[in-house]
PDB file of N, CA and C in Angstrom:
ATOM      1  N   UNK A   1       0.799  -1.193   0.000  1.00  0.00           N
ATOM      2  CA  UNK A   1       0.000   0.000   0.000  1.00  0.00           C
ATOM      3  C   UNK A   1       0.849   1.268   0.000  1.00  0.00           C
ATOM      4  N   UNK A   2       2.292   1.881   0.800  1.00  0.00           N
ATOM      5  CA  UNK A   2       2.963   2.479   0.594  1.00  0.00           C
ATOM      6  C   UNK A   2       3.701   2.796  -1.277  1.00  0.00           C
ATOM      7  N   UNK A   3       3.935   1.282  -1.549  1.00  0.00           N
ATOM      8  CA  UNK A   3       4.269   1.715  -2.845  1.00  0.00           C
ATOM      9  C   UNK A   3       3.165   2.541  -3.641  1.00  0.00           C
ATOM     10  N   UNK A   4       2.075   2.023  -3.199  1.00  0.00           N
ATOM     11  CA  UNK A   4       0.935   1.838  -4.302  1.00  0.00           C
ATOM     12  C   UNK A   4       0.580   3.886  -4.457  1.00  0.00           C
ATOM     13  N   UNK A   5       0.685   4.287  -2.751  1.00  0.00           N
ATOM     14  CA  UNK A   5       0.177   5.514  -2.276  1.00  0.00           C
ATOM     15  C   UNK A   5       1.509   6.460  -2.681  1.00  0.00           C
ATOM     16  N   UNK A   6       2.708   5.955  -2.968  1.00  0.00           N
ATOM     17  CA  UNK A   6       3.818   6.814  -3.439  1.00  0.00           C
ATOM     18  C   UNK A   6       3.501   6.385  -5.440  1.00  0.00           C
ATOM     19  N   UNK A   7       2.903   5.220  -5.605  1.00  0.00           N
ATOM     20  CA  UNK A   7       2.466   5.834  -7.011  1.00  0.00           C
ATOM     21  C   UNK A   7       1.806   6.882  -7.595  1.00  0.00           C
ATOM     22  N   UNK A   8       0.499   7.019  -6.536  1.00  0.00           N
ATOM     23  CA  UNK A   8      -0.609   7.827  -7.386  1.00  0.00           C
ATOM     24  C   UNK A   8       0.624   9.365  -6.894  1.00  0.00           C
ATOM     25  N   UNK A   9       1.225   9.619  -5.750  1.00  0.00           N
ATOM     26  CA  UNK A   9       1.604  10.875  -5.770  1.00  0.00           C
ATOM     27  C   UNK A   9       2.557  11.342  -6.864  1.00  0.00           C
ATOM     28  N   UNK A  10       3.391  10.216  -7.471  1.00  0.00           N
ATOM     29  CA  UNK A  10       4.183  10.280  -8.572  1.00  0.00           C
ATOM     30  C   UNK A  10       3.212  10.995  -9.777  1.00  0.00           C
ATOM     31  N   UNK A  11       2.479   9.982 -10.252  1.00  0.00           N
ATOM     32  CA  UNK A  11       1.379  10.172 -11.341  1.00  0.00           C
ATOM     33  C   UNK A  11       0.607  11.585 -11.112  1.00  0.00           C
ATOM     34  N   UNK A  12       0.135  12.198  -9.987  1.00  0.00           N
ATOM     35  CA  UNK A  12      -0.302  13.180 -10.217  1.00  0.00           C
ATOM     36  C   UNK A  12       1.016  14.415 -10.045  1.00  0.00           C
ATOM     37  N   UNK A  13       1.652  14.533  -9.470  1.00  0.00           N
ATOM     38  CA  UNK A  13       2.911  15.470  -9.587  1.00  0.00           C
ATOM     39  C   UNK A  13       3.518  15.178 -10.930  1.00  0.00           C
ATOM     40  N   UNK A  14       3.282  14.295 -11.889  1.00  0.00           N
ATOM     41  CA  UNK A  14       3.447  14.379 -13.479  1.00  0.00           C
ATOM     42  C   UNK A  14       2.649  15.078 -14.097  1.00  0.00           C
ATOM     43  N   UNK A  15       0.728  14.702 -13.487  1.00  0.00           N
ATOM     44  CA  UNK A  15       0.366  15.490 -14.239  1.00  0.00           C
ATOM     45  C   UNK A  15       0.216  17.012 -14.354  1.00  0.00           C
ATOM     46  N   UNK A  16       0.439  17.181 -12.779  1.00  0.00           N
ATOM     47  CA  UNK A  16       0.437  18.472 -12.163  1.00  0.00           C
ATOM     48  C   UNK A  16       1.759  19.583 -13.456  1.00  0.00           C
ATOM     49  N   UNK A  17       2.701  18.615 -13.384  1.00  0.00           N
ATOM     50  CA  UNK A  17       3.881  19.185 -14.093  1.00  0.00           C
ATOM     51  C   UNK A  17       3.748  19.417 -15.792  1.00  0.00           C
ATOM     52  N   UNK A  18       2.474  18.712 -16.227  1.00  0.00           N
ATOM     53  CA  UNK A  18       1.778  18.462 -17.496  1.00  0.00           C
ATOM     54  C   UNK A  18       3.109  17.547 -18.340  1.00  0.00           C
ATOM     55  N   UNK A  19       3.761  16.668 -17.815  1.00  0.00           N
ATOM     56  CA  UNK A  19       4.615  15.780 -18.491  1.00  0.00           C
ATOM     57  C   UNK A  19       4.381  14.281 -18.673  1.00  0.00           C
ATOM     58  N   UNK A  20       4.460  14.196 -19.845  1.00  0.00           N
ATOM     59  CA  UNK A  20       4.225  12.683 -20.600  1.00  0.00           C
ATOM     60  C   UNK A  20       5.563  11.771 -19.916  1.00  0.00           C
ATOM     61  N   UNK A  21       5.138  10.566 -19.574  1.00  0.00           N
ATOM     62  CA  UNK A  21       6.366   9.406 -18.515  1.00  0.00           C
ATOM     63  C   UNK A  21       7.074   9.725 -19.580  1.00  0.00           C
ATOM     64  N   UNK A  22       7.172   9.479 -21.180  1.00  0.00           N
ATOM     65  CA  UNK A  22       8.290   9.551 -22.114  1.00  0.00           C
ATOM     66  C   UNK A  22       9.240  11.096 -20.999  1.00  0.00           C
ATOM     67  N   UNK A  23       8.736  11.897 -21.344  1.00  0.00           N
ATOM     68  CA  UNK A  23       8.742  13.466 -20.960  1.00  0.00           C
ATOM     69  C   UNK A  23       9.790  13.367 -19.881  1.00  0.00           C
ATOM     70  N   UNK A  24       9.164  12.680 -19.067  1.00  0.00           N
ATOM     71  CA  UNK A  24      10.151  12.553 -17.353  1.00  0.00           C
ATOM     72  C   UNK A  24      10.735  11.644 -17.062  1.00  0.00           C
ATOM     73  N   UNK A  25      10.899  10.417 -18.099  1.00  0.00           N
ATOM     74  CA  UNK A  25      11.901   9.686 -17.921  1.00  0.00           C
ATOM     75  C   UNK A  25      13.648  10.353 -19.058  1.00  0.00           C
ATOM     76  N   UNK A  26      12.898  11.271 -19.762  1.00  0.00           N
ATOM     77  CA  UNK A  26      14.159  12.202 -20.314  1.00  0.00           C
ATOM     78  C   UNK A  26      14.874  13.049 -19.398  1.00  0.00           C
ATOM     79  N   UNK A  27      14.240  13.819 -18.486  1.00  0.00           N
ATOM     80  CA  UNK A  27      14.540  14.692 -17.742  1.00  0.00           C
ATOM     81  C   UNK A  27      15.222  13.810 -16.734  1.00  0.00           C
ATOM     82  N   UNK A  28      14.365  12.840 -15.819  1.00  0.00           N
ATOM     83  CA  UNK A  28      14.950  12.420 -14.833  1.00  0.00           C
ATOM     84  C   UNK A  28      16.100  11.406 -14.893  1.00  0.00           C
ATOM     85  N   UNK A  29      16.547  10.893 -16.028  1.00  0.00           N
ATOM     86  CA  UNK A  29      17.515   9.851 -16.112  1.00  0.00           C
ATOM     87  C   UNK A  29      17.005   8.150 -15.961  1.00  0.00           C
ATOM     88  N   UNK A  30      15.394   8.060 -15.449  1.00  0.00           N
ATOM     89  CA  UNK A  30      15.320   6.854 -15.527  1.00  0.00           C
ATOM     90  C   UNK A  30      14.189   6.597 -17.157  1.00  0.00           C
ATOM     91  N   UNK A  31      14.599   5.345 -17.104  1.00  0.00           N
ATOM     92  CA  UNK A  31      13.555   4.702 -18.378  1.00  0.00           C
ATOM     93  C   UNK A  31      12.514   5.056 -18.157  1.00  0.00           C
ATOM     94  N   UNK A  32      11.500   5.367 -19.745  1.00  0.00           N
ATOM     95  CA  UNK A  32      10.169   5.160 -19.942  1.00  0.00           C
ATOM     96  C   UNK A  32       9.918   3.710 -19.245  1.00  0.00           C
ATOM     97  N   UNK A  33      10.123   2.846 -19.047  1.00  0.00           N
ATOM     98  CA  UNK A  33       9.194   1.599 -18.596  1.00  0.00           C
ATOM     99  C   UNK A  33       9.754   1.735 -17.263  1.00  0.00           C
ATOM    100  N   UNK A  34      10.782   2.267 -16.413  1.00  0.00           N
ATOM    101  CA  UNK A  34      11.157   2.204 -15.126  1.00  0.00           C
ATOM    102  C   UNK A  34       9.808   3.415 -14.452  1.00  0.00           C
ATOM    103  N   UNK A  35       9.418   4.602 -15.305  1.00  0.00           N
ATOM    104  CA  UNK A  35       8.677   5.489 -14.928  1.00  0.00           C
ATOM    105  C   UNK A  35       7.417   4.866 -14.533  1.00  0.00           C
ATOM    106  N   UNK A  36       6.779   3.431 -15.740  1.00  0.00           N
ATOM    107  CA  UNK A  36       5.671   3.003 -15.931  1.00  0.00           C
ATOM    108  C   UNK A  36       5.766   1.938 -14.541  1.00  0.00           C
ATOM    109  N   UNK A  37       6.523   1.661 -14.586  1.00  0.00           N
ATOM    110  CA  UNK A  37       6.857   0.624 -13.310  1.00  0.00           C
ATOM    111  C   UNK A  37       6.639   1.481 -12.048  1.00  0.00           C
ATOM    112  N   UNK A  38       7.203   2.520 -11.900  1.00  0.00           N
ATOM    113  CA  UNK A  38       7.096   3.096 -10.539  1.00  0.00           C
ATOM    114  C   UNK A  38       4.957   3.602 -10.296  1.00  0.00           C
ATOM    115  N   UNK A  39       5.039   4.237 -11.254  1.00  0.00           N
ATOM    116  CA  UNK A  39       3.743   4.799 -11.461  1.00  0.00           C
ATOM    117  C   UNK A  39       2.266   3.567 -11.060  1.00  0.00           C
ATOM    118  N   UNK A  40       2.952   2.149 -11.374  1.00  0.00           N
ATOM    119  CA  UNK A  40       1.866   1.230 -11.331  1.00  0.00           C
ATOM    120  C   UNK A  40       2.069   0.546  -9.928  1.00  0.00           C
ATOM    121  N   UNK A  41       2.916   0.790  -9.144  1.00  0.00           N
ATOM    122  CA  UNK A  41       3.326   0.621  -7.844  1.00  0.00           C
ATOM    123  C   UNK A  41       3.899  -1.194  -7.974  1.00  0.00           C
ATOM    124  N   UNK A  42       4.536  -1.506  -9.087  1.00  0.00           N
ATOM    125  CA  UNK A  42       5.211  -2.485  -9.595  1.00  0.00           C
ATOM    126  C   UNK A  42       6.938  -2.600  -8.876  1.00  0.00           C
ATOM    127  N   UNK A  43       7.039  -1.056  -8.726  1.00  0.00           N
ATOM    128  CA  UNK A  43       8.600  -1.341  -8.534  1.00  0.00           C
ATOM    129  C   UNK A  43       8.946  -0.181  -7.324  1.00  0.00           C
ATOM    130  N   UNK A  44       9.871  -0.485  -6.804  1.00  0.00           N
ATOM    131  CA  UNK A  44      10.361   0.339  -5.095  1.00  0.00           C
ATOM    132  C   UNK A  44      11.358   1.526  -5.978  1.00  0.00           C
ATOM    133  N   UNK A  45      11.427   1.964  -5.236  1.00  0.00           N
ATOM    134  CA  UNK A  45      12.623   3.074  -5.517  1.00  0.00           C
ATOM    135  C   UNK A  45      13.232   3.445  -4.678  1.00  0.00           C
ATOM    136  N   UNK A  46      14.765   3.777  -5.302  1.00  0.00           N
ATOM    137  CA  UNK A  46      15.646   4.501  -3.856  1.00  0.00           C
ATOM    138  C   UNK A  46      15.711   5.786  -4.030  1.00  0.00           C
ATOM    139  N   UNK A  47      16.428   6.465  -3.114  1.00  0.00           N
ATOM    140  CA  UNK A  47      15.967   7.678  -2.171  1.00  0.00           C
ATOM    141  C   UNK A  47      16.775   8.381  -2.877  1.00  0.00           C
ATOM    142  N   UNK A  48      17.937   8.011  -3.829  1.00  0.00           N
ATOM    143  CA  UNK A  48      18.162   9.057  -4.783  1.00  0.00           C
ATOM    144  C   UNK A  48      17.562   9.343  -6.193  1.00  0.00           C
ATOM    145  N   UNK A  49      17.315   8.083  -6.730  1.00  0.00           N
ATOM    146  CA  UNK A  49      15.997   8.756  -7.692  1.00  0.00           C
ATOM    147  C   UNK A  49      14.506   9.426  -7.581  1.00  0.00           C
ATOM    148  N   UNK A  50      14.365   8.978  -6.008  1.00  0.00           N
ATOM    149  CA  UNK A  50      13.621   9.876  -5.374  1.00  0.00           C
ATOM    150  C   UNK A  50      13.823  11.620  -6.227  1.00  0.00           C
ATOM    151  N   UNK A  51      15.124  11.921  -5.566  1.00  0.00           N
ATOM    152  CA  UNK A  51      15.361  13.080  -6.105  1.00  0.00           C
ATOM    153  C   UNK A  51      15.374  13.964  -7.053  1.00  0.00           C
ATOM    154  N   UNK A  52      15.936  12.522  -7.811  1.00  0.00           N
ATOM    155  CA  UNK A  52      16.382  12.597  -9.408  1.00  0.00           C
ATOM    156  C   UNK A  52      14.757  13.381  -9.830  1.00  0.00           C
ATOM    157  N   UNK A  53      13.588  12.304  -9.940  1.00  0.00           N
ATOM    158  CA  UNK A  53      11.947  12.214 -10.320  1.00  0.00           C
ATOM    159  C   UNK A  53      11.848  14.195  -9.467  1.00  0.00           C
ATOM    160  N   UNK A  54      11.862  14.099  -8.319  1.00  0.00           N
ATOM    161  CA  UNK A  54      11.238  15.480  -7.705  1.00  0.00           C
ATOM    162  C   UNK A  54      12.113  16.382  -8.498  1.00  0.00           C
ATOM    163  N   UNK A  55      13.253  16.621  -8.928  1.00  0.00           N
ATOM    164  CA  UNK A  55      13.799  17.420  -9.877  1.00  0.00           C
ATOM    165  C   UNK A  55      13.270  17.880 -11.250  1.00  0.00           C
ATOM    166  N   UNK A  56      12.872  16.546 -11.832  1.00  0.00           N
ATOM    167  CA  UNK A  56      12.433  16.473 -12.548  1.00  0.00           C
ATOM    168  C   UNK A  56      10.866  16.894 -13.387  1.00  0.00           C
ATOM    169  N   UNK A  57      10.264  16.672 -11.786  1.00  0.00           N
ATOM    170  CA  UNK A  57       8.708  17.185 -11.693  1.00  0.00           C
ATOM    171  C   UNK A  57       9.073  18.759 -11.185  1.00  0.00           C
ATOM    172  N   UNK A  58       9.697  19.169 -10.906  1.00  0.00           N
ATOM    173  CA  UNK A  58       9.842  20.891 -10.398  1.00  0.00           C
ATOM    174  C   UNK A  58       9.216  20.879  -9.005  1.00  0.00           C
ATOM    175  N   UNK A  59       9.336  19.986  -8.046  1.00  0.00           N
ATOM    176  CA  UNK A  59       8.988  19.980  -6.615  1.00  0.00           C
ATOM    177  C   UNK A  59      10.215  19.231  -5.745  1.00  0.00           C
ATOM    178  N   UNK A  60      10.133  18.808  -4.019  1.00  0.00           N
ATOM    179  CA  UNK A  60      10.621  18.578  -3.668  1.00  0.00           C
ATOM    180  C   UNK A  60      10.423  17.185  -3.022  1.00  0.00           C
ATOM    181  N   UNK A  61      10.980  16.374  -2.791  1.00  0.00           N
ATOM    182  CA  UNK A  61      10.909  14.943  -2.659  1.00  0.00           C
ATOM    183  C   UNK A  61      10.375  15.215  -1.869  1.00  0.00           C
ATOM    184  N   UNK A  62      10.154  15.699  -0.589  1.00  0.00           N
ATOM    185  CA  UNK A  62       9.337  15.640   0.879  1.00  0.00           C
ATOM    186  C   UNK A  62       8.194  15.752   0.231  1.00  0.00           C
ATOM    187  N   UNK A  63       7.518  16.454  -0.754  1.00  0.00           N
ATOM    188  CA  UNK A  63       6.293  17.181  -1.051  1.00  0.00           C
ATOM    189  C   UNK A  63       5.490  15.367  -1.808  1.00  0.00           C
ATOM    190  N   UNK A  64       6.456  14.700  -2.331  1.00  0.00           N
ATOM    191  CA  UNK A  64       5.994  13.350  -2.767  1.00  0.00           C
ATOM    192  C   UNK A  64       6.131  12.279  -1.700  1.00  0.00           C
ATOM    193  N   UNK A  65       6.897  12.577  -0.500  1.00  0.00           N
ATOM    194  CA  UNK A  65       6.074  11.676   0.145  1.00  0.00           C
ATOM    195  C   UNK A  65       5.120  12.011   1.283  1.00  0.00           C
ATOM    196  N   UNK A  66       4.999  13.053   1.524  1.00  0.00           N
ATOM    197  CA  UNK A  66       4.024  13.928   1.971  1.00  0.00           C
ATOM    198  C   UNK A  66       2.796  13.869   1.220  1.00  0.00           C
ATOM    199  N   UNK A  67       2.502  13.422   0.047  1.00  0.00           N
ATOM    200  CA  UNK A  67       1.303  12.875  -0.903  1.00  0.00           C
ATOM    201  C   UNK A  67       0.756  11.599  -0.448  1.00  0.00           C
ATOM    202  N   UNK A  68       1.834  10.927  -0.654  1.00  0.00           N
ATOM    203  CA  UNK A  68       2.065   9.492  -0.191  1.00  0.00           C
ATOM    204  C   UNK A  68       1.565   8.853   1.211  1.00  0.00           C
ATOM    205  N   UNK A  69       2.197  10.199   2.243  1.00  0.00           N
ATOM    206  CA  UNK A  69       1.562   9.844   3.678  1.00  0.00           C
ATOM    207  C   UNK A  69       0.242  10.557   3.620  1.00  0.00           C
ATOM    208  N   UNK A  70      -0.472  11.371   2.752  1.00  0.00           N
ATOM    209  CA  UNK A  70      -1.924  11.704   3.332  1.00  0.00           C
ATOM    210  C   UNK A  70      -3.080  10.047   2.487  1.00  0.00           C
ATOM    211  N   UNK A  71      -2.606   9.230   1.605  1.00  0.00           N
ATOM    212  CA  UNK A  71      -3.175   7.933   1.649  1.00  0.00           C
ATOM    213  C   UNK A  71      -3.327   7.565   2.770  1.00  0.00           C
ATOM    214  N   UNK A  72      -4.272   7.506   3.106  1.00  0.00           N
ATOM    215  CA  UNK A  72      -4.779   6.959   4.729  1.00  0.00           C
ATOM    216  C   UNK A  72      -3.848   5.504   4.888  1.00  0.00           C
ATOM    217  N   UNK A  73      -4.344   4.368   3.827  1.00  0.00           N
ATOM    218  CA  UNK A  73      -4.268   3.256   4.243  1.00  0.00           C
ATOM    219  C   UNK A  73      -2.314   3.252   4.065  1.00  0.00           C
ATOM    220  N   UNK A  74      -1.453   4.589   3.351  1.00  0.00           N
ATOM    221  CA  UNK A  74      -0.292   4.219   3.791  1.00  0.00           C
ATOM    222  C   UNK A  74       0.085   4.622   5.140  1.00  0.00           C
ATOM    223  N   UNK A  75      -0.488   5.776   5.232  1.00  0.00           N
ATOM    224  CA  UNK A  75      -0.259   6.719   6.655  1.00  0.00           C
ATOM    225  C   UNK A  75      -0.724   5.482   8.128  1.00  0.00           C
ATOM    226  N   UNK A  76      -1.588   4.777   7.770  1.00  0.00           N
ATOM    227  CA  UNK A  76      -1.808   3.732   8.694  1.00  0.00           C
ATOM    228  C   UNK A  76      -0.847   3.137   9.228  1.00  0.00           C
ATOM    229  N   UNK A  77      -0.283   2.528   8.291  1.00  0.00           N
ATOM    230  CA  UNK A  77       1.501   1.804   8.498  1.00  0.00           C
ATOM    231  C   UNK A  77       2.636   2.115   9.759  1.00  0.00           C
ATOM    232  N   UNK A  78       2.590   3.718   9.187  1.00  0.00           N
ATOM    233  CA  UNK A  78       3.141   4.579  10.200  1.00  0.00           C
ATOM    234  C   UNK A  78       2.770   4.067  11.517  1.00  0.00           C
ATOM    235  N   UNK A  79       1.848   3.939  11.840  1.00  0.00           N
ATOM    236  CA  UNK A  79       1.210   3.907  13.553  1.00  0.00           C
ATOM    237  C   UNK A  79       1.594   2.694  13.998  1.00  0.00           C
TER     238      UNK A  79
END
């Protein structure tokens, strides 16, 4: 559920940014199918492409997982 709740914040901070995965896997250094992977909550990520992606979207990594923790059922975890 964490992955799943750090997907949708990915996917909408793309669309927020109005960029196509082609779009932000140019900018950010990872693959079109690594983007599609993260986005479908298929694949984990580390804490420096973390960065890489929030660079990329024009925000700050806290602000994506700060998305991530208002998903209730990830924010649950936490407790």
């Amino acid at each position: 559920m964490r992955r799943d709740a750090l997907a949708k914040a990915l996917v909408a901070a793309r669309q927020r940014a109005g960029l196509t995965q082609e779009r932000l896997a140019e900018t950010s250094g990872l693959s079109r199918s690594a983007i599609a992977r993260l986005e479908a909550g298929e694949a984990s990520i580390s804490s420096d492409r973390i960065w890489d992606l929030a660079k990329a979207l024009g925000t700050r990594p806290s602000s994506l997982y700060a998305a991530a923790e208002a998903d209730r059922a990830a924010a649950e975890t936490l407790e």
